[in-house]
C-alpha atoms as a PDB file:
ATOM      1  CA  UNK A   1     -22.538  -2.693  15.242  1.00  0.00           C
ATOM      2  CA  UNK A   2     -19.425  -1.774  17.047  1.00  0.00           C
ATOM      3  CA  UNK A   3     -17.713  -5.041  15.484  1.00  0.00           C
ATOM      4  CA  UNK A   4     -19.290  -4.160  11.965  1.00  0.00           C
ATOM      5  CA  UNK A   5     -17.442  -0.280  12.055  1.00  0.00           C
ATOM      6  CA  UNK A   6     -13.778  -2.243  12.918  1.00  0.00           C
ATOM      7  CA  UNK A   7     -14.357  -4.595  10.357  1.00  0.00           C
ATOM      8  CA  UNK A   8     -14.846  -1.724   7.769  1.00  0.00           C
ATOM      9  CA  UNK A   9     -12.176   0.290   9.204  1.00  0.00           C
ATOM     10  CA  UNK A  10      -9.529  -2.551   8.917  1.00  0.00           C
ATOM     11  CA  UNK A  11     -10.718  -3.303   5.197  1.00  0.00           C
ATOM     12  CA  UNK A  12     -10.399   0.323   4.309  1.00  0.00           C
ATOM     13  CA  UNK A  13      -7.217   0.448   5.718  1.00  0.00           C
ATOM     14  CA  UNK A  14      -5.635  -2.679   3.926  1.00  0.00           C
ATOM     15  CA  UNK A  15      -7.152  -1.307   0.583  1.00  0.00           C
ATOM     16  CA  UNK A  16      -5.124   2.133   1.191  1.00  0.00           C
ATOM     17  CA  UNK A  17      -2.435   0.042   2.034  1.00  0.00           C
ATOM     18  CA  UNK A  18      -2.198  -1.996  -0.739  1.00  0.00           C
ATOM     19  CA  UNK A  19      -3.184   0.950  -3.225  1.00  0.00           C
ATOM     20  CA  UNK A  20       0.169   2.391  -1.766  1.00  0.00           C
ATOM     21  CA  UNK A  21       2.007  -0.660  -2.203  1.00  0.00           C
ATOM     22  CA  UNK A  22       1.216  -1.160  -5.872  1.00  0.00           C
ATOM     23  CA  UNK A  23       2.078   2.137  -6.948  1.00  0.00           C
ATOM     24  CA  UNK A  24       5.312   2.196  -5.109  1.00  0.00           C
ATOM     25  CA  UNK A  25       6.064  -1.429  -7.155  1.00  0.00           C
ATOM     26  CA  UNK A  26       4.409   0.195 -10.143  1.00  0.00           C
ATOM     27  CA  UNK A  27       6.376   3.339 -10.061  1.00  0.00           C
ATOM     28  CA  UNK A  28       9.741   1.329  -9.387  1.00  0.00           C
ATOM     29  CA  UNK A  29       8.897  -0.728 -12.211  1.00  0.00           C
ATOM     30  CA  UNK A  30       8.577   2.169 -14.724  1.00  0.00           C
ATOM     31  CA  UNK A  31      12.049   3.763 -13.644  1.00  0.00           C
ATOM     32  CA  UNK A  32       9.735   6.893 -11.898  1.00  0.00           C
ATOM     33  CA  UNK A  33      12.023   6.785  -8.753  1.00  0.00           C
ATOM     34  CA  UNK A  34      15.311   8.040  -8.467  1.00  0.00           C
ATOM     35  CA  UNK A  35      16.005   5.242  -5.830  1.00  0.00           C
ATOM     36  CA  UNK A  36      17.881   1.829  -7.548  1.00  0.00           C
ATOM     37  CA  UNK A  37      15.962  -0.134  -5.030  1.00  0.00           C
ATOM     38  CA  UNK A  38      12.449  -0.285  -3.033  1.00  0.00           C
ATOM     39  CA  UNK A  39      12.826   0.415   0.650  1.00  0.00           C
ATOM     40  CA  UNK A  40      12.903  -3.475   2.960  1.00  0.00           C
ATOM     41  CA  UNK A  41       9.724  -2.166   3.996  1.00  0.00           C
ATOM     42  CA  UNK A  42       7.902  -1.617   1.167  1.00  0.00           C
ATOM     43  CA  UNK A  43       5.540  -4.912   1.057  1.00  0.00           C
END
């Protein structure tokens, strides 16, 4: 069970991830930032 709940926990934490990943990309894309590049960091 123990190895089940980490399992979930590292999923749901990629998918927030990710989530925050594509909006930062999607945001860039659509000129909504005021910065000219995406941070090194941002994948």
């Amino acid at each position: 069970m123990r190895t089940f709940e980490h399992r979930r926990e590292a999923y749901a934490d990629f998918d927030e991830s990710l989530k925050e990943m594509a909006r930062a990309a999607y945001d860039h894309g659509c000129g909504l930032t005021d910065e000219s590049e995406l941070p090194w960091d941002w994948q």
